[in-house]
PDB file of N, CA and C in Angstrom:
ATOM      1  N   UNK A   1       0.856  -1.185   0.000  1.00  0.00           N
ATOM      2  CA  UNK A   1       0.000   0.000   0.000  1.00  0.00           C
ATOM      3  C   UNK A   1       0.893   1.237   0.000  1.00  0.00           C
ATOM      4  N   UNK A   2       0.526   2.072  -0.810  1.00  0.00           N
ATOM      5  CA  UNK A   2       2.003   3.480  -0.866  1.00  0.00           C
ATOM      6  C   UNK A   2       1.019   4.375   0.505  1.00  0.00           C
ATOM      7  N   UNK A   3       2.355   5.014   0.510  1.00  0.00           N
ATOM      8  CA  UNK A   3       2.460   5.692   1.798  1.00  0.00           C
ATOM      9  C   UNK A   3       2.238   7.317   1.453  1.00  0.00           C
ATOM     10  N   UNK A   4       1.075   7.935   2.084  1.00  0.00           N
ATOM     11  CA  UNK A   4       0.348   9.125   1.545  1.00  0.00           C
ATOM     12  C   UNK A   4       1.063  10.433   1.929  1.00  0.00           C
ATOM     13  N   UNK A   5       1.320  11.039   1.437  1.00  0.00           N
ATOM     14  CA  UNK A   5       2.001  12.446   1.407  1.00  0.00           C
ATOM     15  C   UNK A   5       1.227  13.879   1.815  1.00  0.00           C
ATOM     16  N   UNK A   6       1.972  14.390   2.619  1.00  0.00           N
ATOM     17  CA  UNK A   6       0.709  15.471   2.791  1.00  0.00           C
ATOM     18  C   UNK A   6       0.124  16.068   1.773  1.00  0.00           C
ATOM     19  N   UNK A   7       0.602  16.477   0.752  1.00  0.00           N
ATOM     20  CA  UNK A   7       0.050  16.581  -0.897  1.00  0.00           C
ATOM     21  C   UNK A   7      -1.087  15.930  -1.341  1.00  0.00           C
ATOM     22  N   UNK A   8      -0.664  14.625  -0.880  1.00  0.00           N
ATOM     23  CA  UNK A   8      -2.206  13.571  -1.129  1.00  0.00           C
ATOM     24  C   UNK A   8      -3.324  13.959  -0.165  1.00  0.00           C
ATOM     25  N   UNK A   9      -3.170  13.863   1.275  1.00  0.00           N
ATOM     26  CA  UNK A   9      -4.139  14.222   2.103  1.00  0.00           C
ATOM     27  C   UNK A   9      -4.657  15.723   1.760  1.00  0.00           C
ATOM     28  N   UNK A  10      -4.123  16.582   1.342  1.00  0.00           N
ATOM     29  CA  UNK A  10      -4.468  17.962   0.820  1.00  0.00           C
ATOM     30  C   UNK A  10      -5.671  18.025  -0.343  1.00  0.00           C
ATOM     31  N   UNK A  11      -5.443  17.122  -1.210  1.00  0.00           N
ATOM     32  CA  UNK A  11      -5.840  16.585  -1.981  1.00  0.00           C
ATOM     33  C   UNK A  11      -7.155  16.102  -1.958  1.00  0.00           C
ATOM     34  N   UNK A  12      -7.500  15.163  -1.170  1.00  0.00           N
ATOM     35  CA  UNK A  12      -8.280  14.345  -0.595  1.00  0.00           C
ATOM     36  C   UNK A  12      -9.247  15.562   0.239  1.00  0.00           C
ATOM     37  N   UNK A  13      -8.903  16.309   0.954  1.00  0.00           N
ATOM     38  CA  UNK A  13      -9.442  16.814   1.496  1.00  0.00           C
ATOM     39  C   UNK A  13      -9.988  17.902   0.573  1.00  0.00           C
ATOM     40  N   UNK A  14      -9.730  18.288  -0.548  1.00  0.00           N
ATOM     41  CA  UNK A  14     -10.226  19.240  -1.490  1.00  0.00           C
ATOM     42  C   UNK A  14     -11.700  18.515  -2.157  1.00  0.00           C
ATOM     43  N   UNK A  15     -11.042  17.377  -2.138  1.00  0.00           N
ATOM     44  CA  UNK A  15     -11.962  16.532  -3.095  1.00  0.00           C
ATOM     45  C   UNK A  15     -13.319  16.439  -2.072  1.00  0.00           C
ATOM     46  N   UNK A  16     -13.218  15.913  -1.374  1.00  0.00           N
ATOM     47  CA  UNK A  16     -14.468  16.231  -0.238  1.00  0.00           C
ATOM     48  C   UNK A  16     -14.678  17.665   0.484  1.00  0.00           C
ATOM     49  N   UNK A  17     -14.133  18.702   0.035  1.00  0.00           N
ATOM     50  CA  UNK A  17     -14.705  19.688   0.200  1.00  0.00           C
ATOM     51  C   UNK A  17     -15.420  20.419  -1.131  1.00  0.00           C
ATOM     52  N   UNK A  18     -15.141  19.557  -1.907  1.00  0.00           N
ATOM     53  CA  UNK A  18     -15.599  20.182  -3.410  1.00  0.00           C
ATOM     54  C   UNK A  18     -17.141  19.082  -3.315  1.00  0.00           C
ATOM     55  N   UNK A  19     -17.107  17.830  -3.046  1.00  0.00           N
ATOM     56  CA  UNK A  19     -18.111  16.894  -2.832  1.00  0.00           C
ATOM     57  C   UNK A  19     -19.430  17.988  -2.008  1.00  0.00           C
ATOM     58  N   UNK A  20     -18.585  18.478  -0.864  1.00  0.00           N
ATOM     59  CA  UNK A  20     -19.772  18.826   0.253  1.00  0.00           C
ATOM     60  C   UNK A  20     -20.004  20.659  -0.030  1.00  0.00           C
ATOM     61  N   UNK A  21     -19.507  21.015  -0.998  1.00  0.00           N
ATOM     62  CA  UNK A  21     -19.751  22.124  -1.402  1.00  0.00           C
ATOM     63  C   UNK A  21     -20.829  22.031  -2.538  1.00  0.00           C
ATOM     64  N   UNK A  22     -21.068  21.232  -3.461  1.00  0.00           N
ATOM     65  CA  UNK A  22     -21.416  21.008  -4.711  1.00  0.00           C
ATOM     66  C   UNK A  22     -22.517  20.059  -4.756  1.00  0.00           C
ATOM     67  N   UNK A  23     -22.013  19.070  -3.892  1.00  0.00           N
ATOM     68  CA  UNK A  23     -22.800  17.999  -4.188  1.00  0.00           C
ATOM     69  C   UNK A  23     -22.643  16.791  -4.846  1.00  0.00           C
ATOM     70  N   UNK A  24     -21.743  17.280  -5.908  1.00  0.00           N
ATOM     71  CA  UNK A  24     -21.095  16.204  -6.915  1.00  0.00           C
ATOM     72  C   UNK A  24     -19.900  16.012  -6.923  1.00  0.00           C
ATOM     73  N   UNK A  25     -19.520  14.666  -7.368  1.00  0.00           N
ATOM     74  CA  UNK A  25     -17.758  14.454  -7.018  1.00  0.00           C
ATOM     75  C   UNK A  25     -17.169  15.500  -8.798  1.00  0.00           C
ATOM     76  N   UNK A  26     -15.984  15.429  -8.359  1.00  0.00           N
ATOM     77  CA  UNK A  26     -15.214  16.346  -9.247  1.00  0.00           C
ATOM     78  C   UNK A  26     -14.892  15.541 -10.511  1.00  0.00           C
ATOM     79  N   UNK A  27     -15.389  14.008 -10.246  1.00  0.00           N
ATOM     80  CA  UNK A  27     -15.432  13.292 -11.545  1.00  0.00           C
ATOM     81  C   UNK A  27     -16.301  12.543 -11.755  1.00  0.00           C
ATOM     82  N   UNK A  28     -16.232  11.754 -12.718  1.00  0.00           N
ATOM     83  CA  UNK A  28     -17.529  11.379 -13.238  1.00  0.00           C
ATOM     84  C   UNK A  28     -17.057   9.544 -13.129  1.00  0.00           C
ATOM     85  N   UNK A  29     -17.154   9.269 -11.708  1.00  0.00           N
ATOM     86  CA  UNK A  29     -16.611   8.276 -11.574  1.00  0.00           C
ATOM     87  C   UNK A  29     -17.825   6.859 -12.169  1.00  0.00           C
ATOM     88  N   UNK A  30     -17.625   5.492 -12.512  1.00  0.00           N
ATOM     89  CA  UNK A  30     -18.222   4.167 -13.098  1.00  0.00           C
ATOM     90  C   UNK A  30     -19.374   4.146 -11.948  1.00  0.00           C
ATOM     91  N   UNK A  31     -19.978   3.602 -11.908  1.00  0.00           N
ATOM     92  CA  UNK A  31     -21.212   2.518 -10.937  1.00  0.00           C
ATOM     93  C   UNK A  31     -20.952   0.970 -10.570  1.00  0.00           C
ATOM     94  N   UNK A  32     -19.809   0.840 -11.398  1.00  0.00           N
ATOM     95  CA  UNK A  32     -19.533  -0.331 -11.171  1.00  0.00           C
ATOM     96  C   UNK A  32     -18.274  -0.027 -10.487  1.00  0.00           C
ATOM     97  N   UNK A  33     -17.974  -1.343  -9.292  1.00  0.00           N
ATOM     98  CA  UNK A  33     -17.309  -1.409  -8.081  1.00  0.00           C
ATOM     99  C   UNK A  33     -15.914  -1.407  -8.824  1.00  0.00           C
ATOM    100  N   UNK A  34     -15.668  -1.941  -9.923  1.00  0.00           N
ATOM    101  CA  UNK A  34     -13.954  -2.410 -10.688  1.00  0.00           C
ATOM    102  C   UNK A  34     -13.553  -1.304 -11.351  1.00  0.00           C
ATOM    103  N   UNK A  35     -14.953  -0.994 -12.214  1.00  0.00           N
ATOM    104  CA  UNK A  35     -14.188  -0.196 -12.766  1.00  0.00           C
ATOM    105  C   UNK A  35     -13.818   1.334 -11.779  1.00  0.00           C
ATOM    106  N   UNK A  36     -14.731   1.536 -11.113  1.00  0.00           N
ATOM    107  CA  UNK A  36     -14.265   2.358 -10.359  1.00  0.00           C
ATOM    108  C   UNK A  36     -12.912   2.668  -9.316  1.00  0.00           C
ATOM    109  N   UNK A  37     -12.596   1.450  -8.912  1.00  0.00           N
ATOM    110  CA  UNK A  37     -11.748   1.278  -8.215  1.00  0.00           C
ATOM    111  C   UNK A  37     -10.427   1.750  -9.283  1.00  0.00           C
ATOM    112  N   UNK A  38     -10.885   0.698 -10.412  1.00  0.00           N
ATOM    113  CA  UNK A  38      -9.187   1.241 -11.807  1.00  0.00           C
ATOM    114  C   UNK A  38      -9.335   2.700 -11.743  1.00  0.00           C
ATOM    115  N   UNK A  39     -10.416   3.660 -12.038  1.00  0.00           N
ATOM    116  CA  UNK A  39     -10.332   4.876 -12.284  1.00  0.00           C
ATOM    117  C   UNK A  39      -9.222   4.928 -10.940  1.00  0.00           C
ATOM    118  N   UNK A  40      -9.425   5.215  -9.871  1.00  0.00           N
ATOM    119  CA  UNK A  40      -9.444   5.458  -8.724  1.00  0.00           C
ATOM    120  C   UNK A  40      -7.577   5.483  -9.129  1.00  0.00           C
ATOM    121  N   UNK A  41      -7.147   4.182  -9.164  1.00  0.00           N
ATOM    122  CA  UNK A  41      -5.922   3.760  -9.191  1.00  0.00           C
ATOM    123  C   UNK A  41      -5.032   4.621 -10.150  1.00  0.00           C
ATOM    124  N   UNK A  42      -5.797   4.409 -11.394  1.00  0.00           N
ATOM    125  CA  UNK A  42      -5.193   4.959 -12.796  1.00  0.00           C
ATOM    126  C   UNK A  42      -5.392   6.197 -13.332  1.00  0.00           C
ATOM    127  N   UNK A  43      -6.689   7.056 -13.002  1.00  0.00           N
ATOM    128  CA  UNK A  43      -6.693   8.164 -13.027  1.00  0.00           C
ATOM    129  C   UNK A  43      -6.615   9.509 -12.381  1.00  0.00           C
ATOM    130  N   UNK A  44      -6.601   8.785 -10.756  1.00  0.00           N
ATOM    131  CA  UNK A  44      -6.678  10.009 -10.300  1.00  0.00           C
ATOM    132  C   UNK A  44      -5.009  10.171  -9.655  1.00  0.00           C
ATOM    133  N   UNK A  45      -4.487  10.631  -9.364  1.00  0.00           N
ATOM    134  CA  UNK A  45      -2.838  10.555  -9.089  1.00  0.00           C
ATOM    135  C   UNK A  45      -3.457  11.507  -7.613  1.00  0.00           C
ATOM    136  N   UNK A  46      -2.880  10.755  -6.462  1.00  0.00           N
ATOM    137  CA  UNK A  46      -2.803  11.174  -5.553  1.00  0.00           C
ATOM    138  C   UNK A  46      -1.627  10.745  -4.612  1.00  0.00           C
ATOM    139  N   UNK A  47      -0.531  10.782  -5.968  1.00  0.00           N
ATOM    140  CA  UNK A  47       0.664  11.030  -5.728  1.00  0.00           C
ATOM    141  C   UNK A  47       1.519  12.488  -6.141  1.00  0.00           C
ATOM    142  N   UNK A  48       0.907  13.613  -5.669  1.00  0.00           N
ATOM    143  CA  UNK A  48       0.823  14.825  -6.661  1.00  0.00           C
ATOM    144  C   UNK A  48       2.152  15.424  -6.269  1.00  0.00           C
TER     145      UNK A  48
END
């Protein structure tokens, strides 16, 4: 499991403040559990 950077937690925390500001996530993530998870892995870099 990689080891999270304050960059990442910064991150993370934008993303759920953009969630609880809006309403909607900042992407337009699958419904399905796999593919979502790949987005998750492969698209979102929260190694920034």
């Amino acid at each position: 499991m990689p080891k999270f950077t304050k960059k990442a937690e910064q991150y993370c925390i934008a993303a759920l403040l953009y969630y609880l500001v809006t309403g909607k996530h900042y992407l337009g993530f699958s419904l399905d559990k796999q593919e979502m998870l790949r987005q998750i892995q492969e698209e979102v870099s929260l190694q920034c």
